[in-house]
Protein backbone atom coordinates (compact mmCIF):
# COMPACT_ATOMS: atom_id res chain seq x y z
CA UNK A 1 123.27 92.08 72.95
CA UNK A 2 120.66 95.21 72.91
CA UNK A 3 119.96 94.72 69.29
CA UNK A 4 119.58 91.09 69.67
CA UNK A 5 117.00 90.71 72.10
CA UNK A 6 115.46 93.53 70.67
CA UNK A 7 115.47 91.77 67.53
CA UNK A 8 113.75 88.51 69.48
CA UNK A 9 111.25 91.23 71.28
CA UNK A 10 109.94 92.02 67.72
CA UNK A 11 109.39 88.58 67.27
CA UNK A 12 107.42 87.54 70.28
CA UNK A 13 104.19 88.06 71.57
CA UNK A 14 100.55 86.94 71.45
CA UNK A 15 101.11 86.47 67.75
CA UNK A 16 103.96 85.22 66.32
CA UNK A 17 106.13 86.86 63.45
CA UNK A 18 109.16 85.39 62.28
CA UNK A 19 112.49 86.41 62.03
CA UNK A 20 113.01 86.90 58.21
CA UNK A 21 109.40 88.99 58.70
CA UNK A 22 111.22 91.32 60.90
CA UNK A 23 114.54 91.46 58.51
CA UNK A 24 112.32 91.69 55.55
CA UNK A 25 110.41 94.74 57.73
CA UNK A 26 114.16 96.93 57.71
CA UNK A 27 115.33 95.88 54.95
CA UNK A 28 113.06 97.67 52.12
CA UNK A 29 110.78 94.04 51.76
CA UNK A 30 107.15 95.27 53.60
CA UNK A 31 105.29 95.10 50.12
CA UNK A 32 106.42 91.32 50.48
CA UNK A 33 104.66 91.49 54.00
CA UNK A 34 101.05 90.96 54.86
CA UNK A 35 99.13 93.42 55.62
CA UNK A 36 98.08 92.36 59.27
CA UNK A 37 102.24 91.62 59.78
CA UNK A 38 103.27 95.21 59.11
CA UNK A 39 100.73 96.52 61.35
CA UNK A 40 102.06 94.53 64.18
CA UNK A 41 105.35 95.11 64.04
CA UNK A 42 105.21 98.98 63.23
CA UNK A 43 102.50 100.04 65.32
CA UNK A 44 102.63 97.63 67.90
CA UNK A 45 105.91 95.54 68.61
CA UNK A 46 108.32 98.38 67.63
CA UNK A 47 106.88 101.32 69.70
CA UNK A 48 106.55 98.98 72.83
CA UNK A 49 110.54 97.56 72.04
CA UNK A 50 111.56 100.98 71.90
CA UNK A 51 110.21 102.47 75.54
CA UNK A 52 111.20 99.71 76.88
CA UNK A 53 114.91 100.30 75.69
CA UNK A 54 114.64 103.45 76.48
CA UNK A 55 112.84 103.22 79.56
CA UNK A 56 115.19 100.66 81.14
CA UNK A 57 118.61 102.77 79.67
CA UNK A 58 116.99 105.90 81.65
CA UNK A 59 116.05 104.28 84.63
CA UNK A 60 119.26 102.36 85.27
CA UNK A 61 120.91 105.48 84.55
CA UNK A 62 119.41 107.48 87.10
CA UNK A 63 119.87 105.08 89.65
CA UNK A 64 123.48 104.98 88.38
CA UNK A 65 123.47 108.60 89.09
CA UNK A 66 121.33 108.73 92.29
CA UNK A 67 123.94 106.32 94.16
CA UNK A 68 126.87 108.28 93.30
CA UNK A 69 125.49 111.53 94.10
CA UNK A 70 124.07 110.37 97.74
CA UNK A 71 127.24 108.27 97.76
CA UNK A 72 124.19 105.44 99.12
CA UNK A 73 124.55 101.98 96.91
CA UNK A 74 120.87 101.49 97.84
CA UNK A 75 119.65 104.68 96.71
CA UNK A 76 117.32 104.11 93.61
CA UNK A 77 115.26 106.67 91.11
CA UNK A 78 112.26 106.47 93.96
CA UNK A 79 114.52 108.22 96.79
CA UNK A 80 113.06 112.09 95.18
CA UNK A 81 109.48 110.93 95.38
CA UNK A 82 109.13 111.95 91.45
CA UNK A 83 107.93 108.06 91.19
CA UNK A 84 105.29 108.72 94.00
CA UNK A 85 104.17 111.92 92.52
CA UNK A 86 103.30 111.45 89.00
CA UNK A 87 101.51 107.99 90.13
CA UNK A 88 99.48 110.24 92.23
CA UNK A 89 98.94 112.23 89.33
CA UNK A 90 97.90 109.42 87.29
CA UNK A 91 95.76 108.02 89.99
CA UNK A 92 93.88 111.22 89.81
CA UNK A 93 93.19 111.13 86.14
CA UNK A 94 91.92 107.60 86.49
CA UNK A 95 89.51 108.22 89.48
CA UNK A 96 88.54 111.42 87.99
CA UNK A 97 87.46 109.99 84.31
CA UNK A 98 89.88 112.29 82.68
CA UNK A 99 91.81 109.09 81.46
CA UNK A 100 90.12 109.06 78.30
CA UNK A 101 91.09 112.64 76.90
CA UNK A 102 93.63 112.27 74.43
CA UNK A 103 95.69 115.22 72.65
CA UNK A 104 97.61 114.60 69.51
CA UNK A 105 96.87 111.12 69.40
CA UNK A 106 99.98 110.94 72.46
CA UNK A 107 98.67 112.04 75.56
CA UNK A 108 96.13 110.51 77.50
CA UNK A 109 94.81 111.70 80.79
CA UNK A 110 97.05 109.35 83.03
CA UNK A 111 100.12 110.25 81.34
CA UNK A 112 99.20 114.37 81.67
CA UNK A 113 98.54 113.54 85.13
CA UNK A 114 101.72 111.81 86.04
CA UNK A 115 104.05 114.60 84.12
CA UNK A 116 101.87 117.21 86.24
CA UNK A 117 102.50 115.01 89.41
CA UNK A 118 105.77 114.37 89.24
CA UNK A 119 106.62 118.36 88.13
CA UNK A 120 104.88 119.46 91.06
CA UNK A 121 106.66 116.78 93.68
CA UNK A 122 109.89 117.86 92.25
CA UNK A 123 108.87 121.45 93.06
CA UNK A 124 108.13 120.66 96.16
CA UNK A 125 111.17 118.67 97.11
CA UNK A 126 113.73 121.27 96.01
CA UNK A 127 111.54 123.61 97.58
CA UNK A 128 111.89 122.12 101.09
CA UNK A 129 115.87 121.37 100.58
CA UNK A 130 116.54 124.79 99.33
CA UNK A 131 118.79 126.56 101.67
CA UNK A 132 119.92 130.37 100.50
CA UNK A 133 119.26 129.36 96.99
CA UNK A 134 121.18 125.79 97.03
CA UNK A 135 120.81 122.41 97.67
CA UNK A 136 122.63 119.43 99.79
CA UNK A 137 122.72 115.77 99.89
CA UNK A 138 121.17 115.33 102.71
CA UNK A 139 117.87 117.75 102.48
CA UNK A 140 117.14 116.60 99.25
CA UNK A 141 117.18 113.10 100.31
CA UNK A 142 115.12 113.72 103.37
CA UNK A 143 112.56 115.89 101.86
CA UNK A 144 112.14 113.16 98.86
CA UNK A 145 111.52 110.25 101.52
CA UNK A 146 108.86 112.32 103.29
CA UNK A 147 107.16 113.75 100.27
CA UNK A 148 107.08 110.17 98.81
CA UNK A 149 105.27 108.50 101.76
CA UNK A 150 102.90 111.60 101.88
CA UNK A 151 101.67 111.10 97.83
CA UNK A 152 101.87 107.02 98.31
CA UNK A 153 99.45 107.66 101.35
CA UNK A 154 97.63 110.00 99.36
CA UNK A 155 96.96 106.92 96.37
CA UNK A 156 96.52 104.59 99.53
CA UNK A 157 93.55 106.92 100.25
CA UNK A 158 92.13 107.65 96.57
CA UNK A 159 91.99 103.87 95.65
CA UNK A 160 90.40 103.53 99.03
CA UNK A 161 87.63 106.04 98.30
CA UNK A 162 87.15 104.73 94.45
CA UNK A 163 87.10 101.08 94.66
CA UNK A 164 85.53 100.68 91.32
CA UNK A 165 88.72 101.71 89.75
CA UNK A 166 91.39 100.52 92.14
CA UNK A 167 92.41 97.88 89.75
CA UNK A 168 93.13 99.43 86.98
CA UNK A 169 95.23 102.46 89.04
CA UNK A 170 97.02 99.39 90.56
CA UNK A 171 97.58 98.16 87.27
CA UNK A 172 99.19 101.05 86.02
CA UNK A 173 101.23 101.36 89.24
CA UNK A 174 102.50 98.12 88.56
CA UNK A 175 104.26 99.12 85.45
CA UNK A 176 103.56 98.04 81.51
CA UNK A 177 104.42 98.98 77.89
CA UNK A 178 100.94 97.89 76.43
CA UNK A 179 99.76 101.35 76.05
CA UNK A 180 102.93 102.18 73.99
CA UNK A 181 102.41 104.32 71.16
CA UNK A 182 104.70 106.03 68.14
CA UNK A 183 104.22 109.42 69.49
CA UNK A 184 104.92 108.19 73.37
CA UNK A 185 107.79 106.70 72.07
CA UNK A 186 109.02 109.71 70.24
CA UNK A 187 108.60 112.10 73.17
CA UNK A 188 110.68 109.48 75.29
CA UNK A 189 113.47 109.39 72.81
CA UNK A 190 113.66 113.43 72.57
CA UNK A 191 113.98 113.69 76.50
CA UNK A 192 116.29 111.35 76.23
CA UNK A 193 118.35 112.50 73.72
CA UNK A 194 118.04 115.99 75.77
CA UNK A 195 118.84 114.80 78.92
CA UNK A 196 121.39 111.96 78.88
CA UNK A 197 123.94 113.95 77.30
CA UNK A 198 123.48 116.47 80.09
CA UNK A 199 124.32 113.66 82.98
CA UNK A 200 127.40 112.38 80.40
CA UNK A 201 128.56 115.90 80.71
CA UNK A 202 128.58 116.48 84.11
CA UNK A 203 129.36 112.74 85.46
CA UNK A 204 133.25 113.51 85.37
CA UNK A 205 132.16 116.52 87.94
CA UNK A 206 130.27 114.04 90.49
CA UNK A 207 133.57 111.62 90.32
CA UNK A 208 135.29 114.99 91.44
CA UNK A 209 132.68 114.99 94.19
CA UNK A 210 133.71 111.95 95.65
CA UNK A 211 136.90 113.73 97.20
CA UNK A 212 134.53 116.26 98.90
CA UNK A 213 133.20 119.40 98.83
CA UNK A 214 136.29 121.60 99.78
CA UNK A 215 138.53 119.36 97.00
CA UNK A 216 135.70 119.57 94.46
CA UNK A 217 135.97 123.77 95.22
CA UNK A 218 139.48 123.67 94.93
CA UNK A 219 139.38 121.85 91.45
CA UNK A 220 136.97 124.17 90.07
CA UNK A 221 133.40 122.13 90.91
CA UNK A 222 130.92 123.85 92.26
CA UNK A 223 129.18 120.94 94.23
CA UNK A 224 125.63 122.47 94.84
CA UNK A 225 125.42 123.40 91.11
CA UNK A 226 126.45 120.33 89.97
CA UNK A 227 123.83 118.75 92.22
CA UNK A 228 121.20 121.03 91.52
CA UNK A 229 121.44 120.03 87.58
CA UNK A 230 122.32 116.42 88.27
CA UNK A 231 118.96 115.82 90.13
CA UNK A 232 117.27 118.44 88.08
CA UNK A 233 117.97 116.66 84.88
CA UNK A 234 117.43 113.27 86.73
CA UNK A 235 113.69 114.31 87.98
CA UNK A 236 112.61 115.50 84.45
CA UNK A 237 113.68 112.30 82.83
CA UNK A 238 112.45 109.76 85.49
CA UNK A 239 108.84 112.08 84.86
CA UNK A 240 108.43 111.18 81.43
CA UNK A 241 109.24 107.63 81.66
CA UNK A 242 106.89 107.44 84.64
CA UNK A 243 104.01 108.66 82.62
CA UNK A 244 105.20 106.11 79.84
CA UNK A 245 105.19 103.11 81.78
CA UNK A 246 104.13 103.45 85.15
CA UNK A 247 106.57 102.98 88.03
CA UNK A 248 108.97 99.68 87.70
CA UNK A 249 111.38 99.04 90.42
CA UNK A 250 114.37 97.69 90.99
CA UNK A 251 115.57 98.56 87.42
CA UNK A 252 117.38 101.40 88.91
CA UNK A 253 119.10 99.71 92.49
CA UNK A 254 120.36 96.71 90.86
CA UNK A 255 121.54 97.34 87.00
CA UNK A 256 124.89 99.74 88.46
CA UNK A 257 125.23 97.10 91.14
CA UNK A 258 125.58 94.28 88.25
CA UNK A 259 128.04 97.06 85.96
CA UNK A 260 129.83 97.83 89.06
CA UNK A 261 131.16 93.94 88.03
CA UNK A 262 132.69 95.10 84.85
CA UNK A 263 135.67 97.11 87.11
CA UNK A 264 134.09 100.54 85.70
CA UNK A 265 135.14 103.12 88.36
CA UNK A 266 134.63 106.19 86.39
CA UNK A 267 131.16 107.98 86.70
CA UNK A 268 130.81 108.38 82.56
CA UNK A 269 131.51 104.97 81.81
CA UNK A 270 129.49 103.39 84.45
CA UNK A 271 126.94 105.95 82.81
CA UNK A 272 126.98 104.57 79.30
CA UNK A 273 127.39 100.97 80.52
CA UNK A 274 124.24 101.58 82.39
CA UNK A 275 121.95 102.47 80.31
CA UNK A 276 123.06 99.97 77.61
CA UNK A 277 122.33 97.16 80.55
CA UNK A 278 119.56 98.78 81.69
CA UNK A 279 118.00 98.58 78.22
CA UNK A 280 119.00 94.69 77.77
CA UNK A 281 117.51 93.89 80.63
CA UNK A 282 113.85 95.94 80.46
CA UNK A 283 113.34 94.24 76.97
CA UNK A 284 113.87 90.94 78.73
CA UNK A 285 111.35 91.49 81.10
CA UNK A 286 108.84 93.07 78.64
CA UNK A 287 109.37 89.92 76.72
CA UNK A 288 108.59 87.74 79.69
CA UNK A 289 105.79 90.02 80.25
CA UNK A 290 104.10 89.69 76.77
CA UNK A 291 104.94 85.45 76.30
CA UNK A 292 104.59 83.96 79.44
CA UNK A 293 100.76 84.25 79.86
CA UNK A 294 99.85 85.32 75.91
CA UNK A 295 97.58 86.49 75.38
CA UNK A 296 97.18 88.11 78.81
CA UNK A 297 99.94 90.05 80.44
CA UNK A 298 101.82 90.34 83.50
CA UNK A 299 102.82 93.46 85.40
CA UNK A 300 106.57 94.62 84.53
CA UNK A 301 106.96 95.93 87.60
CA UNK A 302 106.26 92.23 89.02
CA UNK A 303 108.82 90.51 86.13
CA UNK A 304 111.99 93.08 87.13
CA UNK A 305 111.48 92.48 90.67
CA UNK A 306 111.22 88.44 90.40
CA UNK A 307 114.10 88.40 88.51
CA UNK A 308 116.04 91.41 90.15
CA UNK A 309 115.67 90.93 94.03
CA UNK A 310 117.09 87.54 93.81
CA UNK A 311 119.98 87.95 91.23
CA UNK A 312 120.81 91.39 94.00
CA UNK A 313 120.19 88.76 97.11
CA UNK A 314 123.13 86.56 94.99
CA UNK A 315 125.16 89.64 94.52
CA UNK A 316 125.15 91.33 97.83
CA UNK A 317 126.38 87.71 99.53
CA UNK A 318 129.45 87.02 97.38
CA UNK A 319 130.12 90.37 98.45
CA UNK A 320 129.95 89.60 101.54
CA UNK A 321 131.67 86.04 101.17
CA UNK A 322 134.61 87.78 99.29
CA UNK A 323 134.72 90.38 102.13
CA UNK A 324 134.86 87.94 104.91
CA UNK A 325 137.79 86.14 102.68
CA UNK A 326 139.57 89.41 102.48
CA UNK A 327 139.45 90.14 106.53
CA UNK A 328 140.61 86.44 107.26
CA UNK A 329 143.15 86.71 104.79
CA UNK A 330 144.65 89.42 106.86
């Protein structure tokens, strides 16, 4: 399913290419190709495809994580305030001018800003919920609520005092892949491949966690290590895909809600199947995103939550339909 909306991604937009152009593109035929063709689908269309696979694998992924670490089905990638942060960063670079500077051809000034801001907010967070060197549950998740409404009060008050640019640091709040680029999308495919393995690793650890801490001990876990790397690896990826796109929500709360479905129990699985679903579904929204209003755009951030909030609203009542039918049952 990944490859074939991926496939009709590469094919959509403000200017049409057709299907055998895209076949023709992978399969050795781009002399065959015009000129104005090849420079849409490997510069533009292919870059943008990518981050958003990757983008929606990571962020479902985290959320996956985040809700079986804080044992919370509503907890979501925003809970650490990494989201809050590097927009604030971001926001910075915009209001400041420094949005323009660009190194290697990769990094502009919004997306060193919102790595920056989201490094230091995840500083500060495990900061605050240290306690003799470790973490808990419940610190972290405390410290990354407060910390979050301190930086989105902190953009509340920059956009206020720089009107002249509050749309476009709205904009990029609001999420989008137009600004994807081969080198972006390269750096988001090497923190990926760096950091996903390290959460498939460890995910058969936070299924030990479920038992609690004194089992998880007794099994061999440590359960303030595991968390510290879990979140740790968590943070850094949610940072660079943050300073890719922006911050897009719901991608994160409802994709392990909809493979919860599937009857996946373990942590690893739900993992993989995660990510995979996470990625289906971003490229369906960037899609939306690019087609609906060509040659303008809409907001992701706007397109996941129109077509996420009410697909959860569905979800959460046959849940409770089916648990009401279970209690009368008995």
């Amino acid at each position: 399913m990944l490859i074939c909306v991926m496939a009709v991604s590469l094919c959509l937009g403000s200017s049409g290419i057709s299907l055998e152009d895209v076949i023709e593109y992978f399969t050795g035929g781009k002399e065959l190709l015009p000129q104005t063709t090849l420079t849409i689908i490997g510069r533009i269309r292919i870059p943008r495809t990518l981050t958003a696979a990757l983008v929606g694998g990571a962020l479902a992924s985290v959320g996956c994580i985040m809700q079986g670490v804080f044992r919370n089905p509503m907890a979501d990638p925003s809970v650490l305030g990494i989201s809050s942060g590097a927009a604030l960063g971001a926001a910075v670079a915009i209001v400041t001018g420094l949005n323009g500077v660009i190194l290697f051809e990769a990094f502009t000034g919004a997306y060193i800003g919102a790595v920056i801001g989201a490094l230091i907010t995840w500083l500060m967070v495990f900061t605050i919920a240290a306690h003799n060197g470790h973490y808990d549950t419940s610190s972290t998740l405390l410290a990354g609520i407060a910390i979050s409404s301190i930086m989105s009060a902190l953009i509340t008050v920059l956009m206020t005092l720089h009107l002249e640019q509050m749309e476009r640091v709205y904009m990029w709040m609001l999420g989008t892949f137009s600004a994807s680029t081969t080198d972006k999308t390269k750096l988001l495919a090497v923190a990926a491949a760096i950091f996903m393995p390290v959460l498939i690793i460890i995910a058969p650890r936070l299924d030990v966690l479920k038992l609690g801490n004194e089992a998880a001990l007794t099994l061999g876990v440590n359960p303030k290590r595991t968390l510290a790397i879990a979140l740790g690896a968590c943070s850094a990826l949610l940072a660079v895909c943050v300073a890719n796109s922006g911050i897009i929500g719901f991608v994160g709360l409802i994709i392990p809600h909809i493979v919860s479905f599937f009857g996946v129990t373990r942590m690893r699985r739900r993992l993989a199947l995660s990510f995979l679903t996470g990625a289906v579904f971003m490229v369906v929204c960037d899609t939306v995103c690019k087609t609906v209003v060509a040659p303008g755009e809409l907001a992701i951030g706007a397109v996941t939550s129109l077509i996420g909030a009410p697909y959860f609203l569905i979800l959460l009542m046959k849940s409770r339909i089916r648990s009401g039918k279970e209690r009368s049952s008995v």
